[in-house]
N, C-alpha and C. Protein backbone atom coordinates (compact mmCIF):
# COMPACT_ATOMS: atom_id res chain seq x y z
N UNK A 1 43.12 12.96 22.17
CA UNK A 1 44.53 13.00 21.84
C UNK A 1 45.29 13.68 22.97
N UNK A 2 46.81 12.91 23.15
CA UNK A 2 47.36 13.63 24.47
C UNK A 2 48.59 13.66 23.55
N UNK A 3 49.93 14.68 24.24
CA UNK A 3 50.54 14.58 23.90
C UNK A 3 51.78 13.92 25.16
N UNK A 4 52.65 12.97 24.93
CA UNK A 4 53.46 12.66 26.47
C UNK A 4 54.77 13.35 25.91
N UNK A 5 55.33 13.60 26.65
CA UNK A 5 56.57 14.53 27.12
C UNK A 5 57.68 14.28 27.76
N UNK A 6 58.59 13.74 26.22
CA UNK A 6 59.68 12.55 27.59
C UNK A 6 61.38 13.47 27.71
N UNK A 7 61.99 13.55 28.77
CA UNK A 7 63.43 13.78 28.64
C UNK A 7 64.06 12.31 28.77
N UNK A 8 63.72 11.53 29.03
CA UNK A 8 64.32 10.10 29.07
C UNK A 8 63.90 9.51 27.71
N UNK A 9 64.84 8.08 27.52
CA UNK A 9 64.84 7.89 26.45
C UNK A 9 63.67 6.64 26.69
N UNK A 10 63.01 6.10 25.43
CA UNK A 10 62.05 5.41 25.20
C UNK A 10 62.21 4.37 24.21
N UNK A 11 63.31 3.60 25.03
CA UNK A 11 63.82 2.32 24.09
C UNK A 11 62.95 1.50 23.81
N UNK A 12 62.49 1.13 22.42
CA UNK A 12 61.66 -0.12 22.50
C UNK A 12 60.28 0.04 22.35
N UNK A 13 60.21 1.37 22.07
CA UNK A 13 58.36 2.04 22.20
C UNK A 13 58.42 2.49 20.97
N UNK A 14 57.33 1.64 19.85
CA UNK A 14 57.27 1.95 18.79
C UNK A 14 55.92 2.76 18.80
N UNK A 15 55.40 3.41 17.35
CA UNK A 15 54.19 3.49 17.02
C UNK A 15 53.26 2.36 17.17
N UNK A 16 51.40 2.62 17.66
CA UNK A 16 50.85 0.97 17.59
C UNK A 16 51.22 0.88 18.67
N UNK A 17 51.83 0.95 19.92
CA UNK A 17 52.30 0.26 21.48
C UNK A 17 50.87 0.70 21.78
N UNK A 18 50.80 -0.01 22.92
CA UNK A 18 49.28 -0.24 23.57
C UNK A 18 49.50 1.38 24.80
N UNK A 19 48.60 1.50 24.98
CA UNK A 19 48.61 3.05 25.70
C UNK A 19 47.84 2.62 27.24
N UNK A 20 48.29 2.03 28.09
CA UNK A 20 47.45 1.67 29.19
C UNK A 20 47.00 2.91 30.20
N UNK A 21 46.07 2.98 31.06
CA UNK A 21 45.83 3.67 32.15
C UNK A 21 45.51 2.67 33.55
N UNK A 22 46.17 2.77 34.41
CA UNK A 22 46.34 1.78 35.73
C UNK A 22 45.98 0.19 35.35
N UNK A 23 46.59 0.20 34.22
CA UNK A 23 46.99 -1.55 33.78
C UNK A 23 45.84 -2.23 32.44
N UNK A 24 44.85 -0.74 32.27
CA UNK A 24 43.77 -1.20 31.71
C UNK A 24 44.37 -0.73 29.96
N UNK A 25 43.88 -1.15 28.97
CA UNK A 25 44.29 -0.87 27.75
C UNK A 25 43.24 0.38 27.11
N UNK A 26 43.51 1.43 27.06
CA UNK A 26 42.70 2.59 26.37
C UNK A 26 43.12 3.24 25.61
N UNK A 27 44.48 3.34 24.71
CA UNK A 27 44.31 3.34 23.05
C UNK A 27 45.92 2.87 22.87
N UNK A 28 46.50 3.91 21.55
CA UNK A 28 47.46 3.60 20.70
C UNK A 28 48.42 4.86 21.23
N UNK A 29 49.86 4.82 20.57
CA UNK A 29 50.75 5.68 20.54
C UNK A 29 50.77 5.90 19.14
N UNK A 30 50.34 7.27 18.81
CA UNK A 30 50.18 7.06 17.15
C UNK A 30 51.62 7.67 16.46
N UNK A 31 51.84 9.00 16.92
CA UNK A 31 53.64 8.69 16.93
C UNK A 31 54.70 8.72 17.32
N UNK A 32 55.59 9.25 17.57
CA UNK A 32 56.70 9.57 18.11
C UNK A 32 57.77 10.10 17.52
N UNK A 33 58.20 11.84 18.03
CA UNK A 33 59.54 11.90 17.17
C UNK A 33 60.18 13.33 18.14
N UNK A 34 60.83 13.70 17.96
CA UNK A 34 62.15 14.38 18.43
C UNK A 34 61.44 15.72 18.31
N UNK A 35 61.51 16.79 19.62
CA UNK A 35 60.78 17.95 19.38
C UNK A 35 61.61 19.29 18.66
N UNK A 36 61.11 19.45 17.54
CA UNK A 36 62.07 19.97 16.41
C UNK A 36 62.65 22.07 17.13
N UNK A 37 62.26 21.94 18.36
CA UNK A 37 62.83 23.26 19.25
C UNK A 37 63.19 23.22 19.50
N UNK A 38 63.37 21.56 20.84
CA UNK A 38 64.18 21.42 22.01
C UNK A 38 64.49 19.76 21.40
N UNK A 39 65.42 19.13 20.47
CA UNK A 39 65.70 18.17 20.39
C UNK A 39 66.29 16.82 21.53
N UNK A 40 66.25 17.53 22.73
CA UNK A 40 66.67 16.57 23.94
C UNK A 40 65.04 16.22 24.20
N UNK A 41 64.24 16.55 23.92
CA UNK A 41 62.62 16.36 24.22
C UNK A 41 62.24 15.16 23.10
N UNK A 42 61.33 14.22 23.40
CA UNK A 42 61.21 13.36 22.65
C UNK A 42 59.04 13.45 23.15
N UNK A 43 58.52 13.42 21.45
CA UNK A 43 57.24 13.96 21.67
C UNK A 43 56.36 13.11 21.54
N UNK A 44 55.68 11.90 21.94
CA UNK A 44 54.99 11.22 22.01
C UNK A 44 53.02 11.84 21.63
N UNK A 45 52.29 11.55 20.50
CA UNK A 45 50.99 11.34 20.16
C UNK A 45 50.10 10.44 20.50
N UNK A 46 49.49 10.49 21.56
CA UNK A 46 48.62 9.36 21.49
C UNK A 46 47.22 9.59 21.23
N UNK A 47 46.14 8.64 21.22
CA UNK A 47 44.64 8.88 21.06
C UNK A 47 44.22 7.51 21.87
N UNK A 48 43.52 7.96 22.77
CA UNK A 48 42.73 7.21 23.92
C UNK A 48 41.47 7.21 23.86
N UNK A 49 40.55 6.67 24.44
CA UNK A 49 39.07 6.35 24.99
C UNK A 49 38.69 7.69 25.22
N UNK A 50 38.44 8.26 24.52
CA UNK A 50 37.06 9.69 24.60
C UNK A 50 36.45 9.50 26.04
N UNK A 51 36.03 8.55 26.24
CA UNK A 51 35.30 8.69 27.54
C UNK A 51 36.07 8.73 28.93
N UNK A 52 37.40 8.32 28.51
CA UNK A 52 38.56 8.38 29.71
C UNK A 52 38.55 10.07 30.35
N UNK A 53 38.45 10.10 31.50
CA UNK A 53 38.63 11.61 31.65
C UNK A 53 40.11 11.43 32.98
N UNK A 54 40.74 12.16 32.00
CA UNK A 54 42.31 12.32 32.85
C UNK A 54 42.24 13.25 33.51
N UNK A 55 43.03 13.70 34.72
CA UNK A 55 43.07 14.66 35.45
C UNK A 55 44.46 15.10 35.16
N UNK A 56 44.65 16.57 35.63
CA UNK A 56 46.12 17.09 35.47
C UNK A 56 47.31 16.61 36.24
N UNK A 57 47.24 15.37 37.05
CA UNK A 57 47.75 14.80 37.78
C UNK A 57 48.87 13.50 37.18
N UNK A 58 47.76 13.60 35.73
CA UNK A 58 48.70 12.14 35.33
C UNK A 58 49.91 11.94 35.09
N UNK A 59 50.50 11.06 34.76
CA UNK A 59 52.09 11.02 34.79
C UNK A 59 52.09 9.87 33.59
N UNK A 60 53.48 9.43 32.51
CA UNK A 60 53.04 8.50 31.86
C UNK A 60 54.74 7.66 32.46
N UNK A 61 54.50 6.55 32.28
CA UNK A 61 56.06 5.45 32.33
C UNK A 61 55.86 4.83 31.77
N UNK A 62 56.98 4.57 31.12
CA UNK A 62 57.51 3.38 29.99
C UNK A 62 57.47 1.78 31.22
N UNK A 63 56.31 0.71 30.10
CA UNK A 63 56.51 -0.54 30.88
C UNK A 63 56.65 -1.70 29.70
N UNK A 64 57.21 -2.66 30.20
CA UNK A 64 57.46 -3.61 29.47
C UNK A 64 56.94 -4.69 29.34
N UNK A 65 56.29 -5.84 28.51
CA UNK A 65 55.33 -6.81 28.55
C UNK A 65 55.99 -7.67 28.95
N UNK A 66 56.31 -9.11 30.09
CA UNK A 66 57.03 -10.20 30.50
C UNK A 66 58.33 -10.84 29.33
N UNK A 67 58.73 -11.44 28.72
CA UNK A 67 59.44 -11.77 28.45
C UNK A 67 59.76 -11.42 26.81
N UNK A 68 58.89 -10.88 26.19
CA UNK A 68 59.03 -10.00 24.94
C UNK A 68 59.57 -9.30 25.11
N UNK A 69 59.71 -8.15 25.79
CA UNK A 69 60.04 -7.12 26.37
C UNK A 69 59.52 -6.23 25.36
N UNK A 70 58.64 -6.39 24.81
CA UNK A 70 57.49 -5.07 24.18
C UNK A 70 57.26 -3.96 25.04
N UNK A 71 57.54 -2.97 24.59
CA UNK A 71 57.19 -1.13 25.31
C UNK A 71 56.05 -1.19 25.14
N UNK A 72 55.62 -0.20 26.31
CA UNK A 72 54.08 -0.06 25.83
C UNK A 72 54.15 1.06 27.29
N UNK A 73 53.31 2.12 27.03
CA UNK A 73 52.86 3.43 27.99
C UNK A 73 51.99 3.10 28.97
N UNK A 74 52.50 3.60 30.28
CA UNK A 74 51.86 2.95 31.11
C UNK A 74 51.25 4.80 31.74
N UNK A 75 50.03 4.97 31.54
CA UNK A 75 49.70 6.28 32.10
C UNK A 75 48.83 5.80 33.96
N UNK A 76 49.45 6.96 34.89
CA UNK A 76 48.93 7.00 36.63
C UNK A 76 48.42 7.95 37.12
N UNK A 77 47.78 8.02 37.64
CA UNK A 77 47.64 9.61 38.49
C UNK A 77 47.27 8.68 39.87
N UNK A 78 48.50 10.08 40.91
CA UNK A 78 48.53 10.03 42.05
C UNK A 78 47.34 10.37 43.17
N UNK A 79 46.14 10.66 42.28
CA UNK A 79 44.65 10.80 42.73
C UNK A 79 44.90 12.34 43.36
N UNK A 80 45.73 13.02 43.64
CA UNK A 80 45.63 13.87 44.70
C UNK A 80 44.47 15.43 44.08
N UNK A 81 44.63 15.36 42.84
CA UNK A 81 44.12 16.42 42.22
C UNK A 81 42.97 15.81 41.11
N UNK A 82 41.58 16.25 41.28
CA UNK A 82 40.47 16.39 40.57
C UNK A 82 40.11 16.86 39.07
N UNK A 83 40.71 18.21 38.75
CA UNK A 83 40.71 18.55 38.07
C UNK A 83 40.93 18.08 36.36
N UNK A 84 39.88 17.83 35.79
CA UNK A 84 40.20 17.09 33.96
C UNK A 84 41.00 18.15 33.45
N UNK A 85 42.19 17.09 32.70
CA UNK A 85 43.08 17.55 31.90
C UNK A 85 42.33 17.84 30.37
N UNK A 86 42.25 19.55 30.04
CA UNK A 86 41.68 19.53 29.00
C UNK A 86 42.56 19.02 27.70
N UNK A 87 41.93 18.71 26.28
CA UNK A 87 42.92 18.68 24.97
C UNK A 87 41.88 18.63 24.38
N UNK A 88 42.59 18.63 23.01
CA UNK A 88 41.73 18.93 21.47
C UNK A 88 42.60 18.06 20.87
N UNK A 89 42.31 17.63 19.37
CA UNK A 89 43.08 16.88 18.66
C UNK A 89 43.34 18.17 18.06
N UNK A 90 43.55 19.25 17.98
CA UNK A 90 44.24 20.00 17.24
C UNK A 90 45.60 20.69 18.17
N UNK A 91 45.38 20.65 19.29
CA UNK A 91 46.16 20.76 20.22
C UNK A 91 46.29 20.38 21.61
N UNK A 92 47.09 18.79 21.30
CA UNK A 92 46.44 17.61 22.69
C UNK A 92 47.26 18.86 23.61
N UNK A 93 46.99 18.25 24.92
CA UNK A 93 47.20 18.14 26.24
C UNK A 93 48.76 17.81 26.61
N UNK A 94 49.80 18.19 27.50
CA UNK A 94 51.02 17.52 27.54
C UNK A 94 50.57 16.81 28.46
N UNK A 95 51.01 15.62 28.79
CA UNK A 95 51.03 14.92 29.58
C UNK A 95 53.02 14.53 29.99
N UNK A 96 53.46 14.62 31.35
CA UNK A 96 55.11 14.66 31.50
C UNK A 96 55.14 13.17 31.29
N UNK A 97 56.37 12.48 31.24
CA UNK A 97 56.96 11.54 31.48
C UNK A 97 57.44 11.31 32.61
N UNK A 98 57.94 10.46 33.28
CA UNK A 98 58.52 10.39 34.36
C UNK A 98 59.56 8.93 33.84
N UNK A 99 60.56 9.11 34.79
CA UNK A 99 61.64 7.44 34.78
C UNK A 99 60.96 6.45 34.74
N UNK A 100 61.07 5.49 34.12
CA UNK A 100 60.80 3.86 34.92
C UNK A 100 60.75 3.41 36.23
N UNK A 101 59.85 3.09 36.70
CA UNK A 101 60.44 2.90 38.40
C UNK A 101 61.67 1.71 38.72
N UNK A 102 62.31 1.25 38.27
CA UNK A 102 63.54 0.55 37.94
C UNK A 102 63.97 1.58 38.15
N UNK A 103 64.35 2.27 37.32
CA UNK A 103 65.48 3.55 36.76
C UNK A 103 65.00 4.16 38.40
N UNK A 104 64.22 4.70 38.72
CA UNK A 104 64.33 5.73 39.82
C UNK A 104 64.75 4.84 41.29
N UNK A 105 64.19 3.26 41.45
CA UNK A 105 65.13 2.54 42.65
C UNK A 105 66.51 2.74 42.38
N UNK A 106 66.96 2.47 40.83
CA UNK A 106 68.25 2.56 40.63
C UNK A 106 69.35 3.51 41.47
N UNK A 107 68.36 4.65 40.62
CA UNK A 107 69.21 6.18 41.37
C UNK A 107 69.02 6.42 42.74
């Protein structure tokens, strides 16, 4: 279980969206809701492949399926750092959000 960590908004990303890592499919977004401290924070649950080992490097972006335009989490790491991102299902891991890369050519 991870938890993602968005200040941007996440149009279109329901519960059930496919949870990818570098294009490959390794679990679900189980939920999503508004972080009841900091309500500009939007708190994403997911549960992935046990055997996936993430590093503290990862990053997650919102991507869209071709002409459905279905949301679905697209998790990266920039390789630069080794280190496994620990979590528990009693208390995942944050994982940040970052823009869309659209949104960041944009700006």
């Amino acid at each position: 279980k991870y938890l993602l960590v968005s200040e941007f908004p996440v149009n279109g990303l329901n519960p059930q969206a496919v949870v990818r890592y570098r294009g490959v499919s390794i679990g679900k977004v189980e939920s999503i809701r508004l972080d009841p401290k900091t309500p500009h924070l939007i708190l994403m649950r997911n549960a992935v492949d046990p055997d996936l080992e993430l590093t503290k490097n990862v990053y997650a972006q919102l991507g869209y399926q071709g002409l459905t335009g279905l949301a679905f989490v697209q998790l990266n790491d920039d390789g630069k750092q080794a280190e496994r991102l620990q979590t528990a299902s009693c208390n995942p891991a944050p994982i940040p959000f970052r823009p869309p890369a659209l949104d960041s050519i944009a700006e």
